[in-house]
Protein backbone atom coordinates (compact mmCIF):
# COMPACT_ATOMS: atom_id res chain seq x y z
CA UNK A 1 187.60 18.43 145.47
CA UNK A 2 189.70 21.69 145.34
CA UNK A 3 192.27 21.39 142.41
CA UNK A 4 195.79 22.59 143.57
CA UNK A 5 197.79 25.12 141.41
CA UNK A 6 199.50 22.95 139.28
CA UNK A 7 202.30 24.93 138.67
CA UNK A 8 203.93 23.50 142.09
CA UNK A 9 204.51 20.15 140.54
CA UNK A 10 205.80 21.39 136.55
CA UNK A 11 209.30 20.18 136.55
CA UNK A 12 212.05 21.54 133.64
CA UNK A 13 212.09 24.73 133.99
CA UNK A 14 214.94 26.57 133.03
CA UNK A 15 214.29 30.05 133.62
CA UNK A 16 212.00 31.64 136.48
CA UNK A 17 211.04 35.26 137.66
CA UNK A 18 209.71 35.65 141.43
CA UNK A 19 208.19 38.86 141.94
CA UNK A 20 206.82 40.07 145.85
CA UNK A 21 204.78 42.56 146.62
CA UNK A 22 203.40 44.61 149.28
CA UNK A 23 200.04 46.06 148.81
CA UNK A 24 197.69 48.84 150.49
CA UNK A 25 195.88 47.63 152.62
CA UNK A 26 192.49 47.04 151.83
CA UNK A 27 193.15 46.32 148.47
CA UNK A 28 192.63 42.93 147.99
CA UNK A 29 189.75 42.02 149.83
CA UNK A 30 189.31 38.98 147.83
CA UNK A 31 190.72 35.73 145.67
CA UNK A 32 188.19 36.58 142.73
CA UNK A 33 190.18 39.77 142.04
CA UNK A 34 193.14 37.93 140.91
CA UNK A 35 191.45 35.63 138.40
CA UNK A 36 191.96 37.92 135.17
CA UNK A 37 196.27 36.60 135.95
CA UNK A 38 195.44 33.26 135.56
CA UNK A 39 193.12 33.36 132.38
CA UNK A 40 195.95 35.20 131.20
CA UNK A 41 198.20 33.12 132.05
CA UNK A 42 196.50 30.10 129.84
CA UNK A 43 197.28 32.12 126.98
CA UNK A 44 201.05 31.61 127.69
CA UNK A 45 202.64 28.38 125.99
CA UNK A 46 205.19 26.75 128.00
CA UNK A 47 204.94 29.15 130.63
CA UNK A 48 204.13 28.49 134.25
CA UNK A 49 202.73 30.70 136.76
CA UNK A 50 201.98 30.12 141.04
CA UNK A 51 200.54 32.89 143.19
CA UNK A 52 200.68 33.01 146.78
CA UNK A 53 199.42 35.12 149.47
CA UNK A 54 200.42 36.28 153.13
CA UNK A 55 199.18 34.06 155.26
CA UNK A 56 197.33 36.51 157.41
CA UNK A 57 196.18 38.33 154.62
CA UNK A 58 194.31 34.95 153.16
CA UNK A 59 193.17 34.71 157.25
CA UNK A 60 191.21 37.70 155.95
CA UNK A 61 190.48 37.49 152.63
CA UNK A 62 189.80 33.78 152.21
CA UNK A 63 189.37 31.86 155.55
CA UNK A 64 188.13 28.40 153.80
CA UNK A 65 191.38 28.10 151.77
CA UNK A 66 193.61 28.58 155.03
CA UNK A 67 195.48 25.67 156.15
CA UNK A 68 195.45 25.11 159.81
CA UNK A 69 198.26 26.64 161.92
CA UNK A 70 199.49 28.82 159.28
CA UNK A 71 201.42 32.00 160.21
CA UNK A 72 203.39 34.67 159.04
CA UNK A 73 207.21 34.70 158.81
CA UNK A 74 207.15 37.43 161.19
CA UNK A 75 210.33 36.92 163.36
CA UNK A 76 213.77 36.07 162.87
CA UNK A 77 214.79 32.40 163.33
CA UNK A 78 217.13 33.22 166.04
CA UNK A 79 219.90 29.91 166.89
CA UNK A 80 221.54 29.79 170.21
CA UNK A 81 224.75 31.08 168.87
CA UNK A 82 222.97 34.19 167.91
CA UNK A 83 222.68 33.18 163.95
CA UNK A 84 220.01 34.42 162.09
CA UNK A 85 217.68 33.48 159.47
CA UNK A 86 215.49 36.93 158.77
CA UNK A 87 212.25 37.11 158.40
CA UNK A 88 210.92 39.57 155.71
CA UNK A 89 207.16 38.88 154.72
CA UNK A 90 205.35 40.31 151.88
CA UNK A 91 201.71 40.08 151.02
CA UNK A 92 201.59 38.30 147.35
CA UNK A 93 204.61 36.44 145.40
CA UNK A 94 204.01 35.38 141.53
CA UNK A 95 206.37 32.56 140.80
CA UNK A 96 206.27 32.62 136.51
CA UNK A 97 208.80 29.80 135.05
CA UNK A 98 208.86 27.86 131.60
CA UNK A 99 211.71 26.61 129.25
CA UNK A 100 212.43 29.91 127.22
CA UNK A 101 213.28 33.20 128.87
CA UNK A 102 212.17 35.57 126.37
CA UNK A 103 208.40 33.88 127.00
CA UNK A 104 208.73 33.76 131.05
CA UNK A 105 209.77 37.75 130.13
CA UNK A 106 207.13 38.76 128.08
CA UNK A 107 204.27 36.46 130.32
CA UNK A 108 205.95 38.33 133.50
CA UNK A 109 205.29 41.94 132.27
CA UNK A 110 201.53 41.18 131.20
CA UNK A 111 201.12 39.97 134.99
CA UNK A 112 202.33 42.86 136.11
CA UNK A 113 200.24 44.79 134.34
CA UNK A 114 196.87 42.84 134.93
CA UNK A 115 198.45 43.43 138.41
CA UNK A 116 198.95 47.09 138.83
CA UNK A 117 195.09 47.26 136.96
CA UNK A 118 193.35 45.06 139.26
CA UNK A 119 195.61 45.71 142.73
CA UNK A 120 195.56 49.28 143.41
CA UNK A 121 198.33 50.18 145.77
CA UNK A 122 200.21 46.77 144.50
CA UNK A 123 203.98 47.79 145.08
CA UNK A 124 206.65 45.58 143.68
CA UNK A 125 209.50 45.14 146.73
CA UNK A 126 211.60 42.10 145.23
CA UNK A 127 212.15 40.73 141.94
CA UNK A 128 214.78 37.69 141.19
CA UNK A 129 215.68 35.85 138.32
CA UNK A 130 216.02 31.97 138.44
CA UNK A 131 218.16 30.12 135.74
CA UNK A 132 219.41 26.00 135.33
CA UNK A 133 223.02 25.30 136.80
CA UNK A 134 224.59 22.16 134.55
CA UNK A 135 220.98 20.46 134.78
CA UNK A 136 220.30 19.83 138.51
CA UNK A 137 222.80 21.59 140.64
CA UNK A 138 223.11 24.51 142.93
CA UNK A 139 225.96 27.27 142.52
CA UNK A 140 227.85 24.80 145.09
CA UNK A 141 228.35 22.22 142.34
CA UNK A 142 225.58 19.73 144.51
CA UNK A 143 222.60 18.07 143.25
CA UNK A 144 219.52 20.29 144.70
CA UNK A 145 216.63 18.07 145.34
CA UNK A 146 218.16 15.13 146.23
CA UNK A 147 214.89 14.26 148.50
CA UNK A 148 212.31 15.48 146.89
CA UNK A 149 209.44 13.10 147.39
CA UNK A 150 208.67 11.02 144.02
CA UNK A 151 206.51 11.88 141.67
CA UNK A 152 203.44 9.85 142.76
CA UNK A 153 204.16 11.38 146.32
CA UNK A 154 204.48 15.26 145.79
CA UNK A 155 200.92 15.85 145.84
CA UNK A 156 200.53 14.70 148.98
CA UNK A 157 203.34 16.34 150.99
CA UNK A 158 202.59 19.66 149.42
CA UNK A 159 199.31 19.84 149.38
CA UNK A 160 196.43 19.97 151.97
CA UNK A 161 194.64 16.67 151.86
CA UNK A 162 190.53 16.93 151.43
CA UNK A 163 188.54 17.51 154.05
CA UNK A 164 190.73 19.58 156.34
CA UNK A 165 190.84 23.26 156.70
CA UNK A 166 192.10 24.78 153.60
CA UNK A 167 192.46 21.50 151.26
CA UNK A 168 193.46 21.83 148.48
CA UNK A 169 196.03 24.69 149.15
CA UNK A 170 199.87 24.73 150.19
CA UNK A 171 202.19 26.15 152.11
CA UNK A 172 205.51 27.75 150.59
CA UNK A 173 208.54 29.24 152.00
CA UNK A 174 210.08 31.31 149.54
CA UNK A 175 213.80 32.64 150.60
CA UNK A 176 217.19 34.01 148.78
CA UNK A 177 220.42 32.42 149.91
CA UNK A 178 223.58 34.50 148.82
CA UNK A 179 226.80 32.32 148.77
CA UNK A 180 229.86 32.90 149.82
CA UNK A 181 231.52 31.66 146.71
CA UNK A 182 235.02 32.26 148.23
CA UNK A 183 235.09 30.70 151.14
CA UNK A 184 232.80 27.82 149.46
CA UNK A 185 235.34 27.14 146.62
CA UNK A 186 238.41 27.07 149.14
CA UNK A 187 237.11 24.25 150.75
CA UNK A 188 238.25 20.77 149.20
CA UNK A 189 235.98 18.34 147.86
CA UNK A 190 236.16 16.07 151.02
CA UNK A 191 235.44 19.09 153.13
CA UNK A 192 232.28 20.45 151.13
CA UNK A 193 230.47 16.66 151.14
CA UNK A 194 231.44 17.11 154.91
CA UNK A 195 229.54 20.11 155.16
CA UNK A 196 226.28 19.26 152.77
CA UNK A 197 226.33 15.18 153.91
CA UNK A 198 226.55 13.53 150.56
CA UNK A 199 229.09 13.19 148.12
CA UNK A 200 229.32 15.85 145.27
CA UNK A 201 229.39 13.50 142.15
CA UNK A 202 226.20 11.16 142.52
CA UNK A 203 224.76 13.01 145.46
CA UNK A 204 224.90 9.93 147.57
CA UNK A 205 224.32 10.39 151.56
CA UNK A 206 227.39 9.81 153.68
CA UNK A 207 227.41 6.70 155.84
CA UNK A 208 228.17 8.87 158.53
CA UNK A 209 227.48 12.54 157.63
CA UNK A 210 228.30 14.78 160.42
CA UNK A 211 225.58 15.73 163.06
CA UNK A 212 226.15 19.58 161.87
CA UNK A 213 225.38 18.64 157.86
CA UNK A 214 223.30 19.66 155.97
CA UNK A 215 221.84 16.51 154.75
CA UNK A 216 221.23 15.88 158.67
CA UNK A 217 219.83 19.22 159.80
CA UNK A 218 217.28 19.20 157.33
CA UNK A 219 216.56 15.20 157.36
CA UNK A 220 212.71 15.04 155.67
CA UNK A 221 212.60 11.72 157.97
CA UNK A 222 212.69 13.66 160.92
CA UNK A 223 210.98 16.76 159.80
CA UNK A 224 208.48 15.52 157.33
CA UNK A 225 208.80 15.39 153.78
CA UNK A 226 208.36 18.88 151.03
CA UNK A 227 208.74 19.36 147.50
CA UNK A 228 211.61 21.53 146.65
CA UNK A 229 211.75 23.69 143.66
CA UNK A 230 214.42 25.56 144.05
CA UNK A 231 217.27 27.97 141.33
CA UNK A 232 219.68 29.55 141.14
CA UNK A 233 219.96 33.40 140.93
CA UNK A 234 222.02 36.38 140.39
CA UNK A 235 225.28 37.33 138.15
CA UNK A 236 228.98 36.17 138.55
CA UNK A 237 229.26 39.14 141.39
CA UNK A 238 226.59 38.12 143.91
CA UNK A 239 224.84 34.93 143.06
CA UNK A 240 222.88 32.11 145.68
CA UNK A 241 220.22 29.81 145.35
CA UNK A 242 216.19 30.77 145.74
CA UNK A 243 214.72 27.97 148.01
CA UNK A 244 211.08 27.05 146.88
CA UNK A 245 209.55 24.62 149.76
CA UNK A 246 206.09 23.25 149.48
CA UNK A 247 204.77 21.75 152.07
CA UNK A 248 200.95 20.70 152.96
CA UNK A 249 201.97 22.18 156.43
CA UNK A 250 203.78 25.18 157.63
CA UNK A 251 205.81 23.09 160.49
CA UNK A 252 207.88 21.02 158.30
CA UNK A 253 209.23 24.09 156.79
CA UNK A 254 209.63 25.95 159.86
CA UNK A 255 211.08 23.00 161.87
CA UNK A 256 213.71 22.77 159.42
CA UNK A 257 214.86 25.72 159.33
CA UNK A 258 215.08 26.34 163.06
CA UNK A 259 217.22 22.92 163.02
CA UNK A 260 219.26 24.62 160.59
CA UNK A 261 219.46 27.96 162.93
CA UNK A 262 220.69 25.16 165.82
CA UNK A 263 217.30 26.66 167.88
CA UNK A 264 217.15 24.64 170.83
CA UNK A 265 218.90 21.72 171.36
CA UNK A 266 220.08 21.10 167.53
CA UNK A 267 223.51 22.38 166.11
CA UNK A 268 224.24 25.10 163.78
CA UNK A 269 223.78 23.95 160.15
CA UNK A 270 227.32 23.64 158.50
CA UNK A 271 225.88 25.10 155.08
CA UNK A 272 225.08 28.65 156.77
CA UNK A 273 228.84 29.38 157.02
CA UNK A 274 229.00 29.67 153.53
CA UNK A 275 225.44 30.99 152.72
CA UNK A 276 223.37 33.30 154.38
CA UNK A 277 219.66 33.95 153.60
CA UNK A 278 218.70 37.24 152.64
CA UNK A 279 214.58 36.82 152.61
CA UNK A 280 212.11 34.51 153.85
CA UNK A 281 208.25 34.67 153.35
CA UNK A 282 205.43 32.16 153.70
CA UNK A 283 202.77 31.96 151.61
CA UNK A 284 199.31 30.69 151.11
CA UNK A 285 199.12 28.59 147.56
CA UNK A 286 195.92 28.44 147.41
CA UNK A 287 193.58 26.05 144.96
CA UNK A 288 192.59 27.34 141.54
CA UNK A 289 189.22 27.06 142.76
CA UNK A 290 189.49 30.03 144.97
CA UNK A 291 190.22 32.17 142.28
CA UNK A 292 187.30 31.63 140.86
CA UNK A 293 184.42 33.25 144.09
């Protein structure tokens, strides 16, 4: 029974670092190579760490740990209106989080460097830094999370159940949404829980949220429930939120955000008015077991 990185389900957090790469290819030709990151990693007291890979490249690399009908985020999400949600895959993400910066710092640059030693041609293209917003919220002043699936539940809507293709493994969808802070903060209260579907003080679902909400474009009833681990990110210039979606398989995530696109015959998502994503990768999570050859 594959063991799942546990890192997906360590709640608390207050400060995170997500670093992408893109490496040569032929570089990493297999799982094994990156075990020296996570014996490091034990080393590392209250700090976290989750590594993912491109799913084609783990097509290659690692065929077992695949889930089924996993793909690369290859092409823009496209909605009818001509809104965009761009696709810009790497080939590896570390996700390193804990409760003290100065830790997640120091644990992030020994990665790195077990990294650059074991990954030849490893190329760093994006690196972020997550922080806590007054305990739960996003930079809109919302509760983020809202729907995450409980505790008892999370392992088994993020990660592949045994005995299918890849079990033990999990499927994330890492993107940066910028906000537009401005126009966001203009609105009035009434008018923002029109746009995310809930109200903004307890987070409680409208009665009748608009069909263009938030709440309703990305309804885990409809699209199937993931575990959401998302931050904050950025300075008081430029700042958004870093969505961090589980799933144990890649068409809840993708489903959700062509809804929110309005692909088809759904309606623009009211939220993308006021933020914009900048990135958006898939990865392969695969099990700890993988690491290991």
């Amino acid at each position: 029974m594959p063991q799942a990185q546990t890192g997906i389900f360590v709640e608390g957090a207050t400060s995170s670092e997500y670093i992408e790469f893109d490496v040569a290819p032929g570089s990493l030709t297999s799982l094994s190579q990156l075990l020296p990151l996570f014996e490091a990693e034990q080393d590392d007291v209250g700090v976290n760490f989750v590594v993912g890979v491109r799913p084609s490249l783990m097509k290659e690399i690692s065929p077992k740990h695949t889930p089924e009908n996993v793909h690369d985020f290859a092409g823009d999400v496209v909605g009818a209106d001509g809104y965009v949600i761009p696709a810009t895959q790497r080939d590896l993400v570390f996700w390193v989080f804990g409760g003290a910066r100065d830790k997640v710092f120091d644990a992030t640059r020994q990665l790195l460097a077990i990294a650059r030693e074991i990954v030849p041609g490893i190329r760093v293209v994006d690196e972020t830094e997550g922080w806590v917003y007054q305990t739960n919220r996003d930079l809109t002043g919302f509760v983020d999370g809202t729907e995450n699936p409980t505790t008892i539940e999370q392992y088994d809507e993020a990660v592949v159940a045994d005995g299918k293709p890849g079990e033990g493994s999990s499927v994330l969808l890492l993107q940066k949404w910028p906000h537009k802070q401005k126009a966001w903060e203009s609105l009035s209260t009434e008018e923002q829980e029109g746009v995310i579907g809930r109200t903004k003080v307890d987070s409680v679902e409208l009665e009748d949220k608009p069909e263009t909400s938030h709440a309703e474009r990305t309804d885990q009833d409809d699209f199937g429930h993931i575990v959401r681990r998302n931050m904050p990110y950025g300075d008081v210039s430029s700042h958004g939120t870093m969505f961090v979606g589980f799933a144990c398989e890649q068409k809840r995530l993708h489903d959700m955000l062509e809804s929110m696109a309005g692909v088809g015959d759904y309606p623009r998502d009211a939220l993308t008015k006021y933020s914009n994503a900048e990135t958006g990768s898939y990865y392969v999570i695969p099990p700890v077991d993988a690491f290991k050859g």
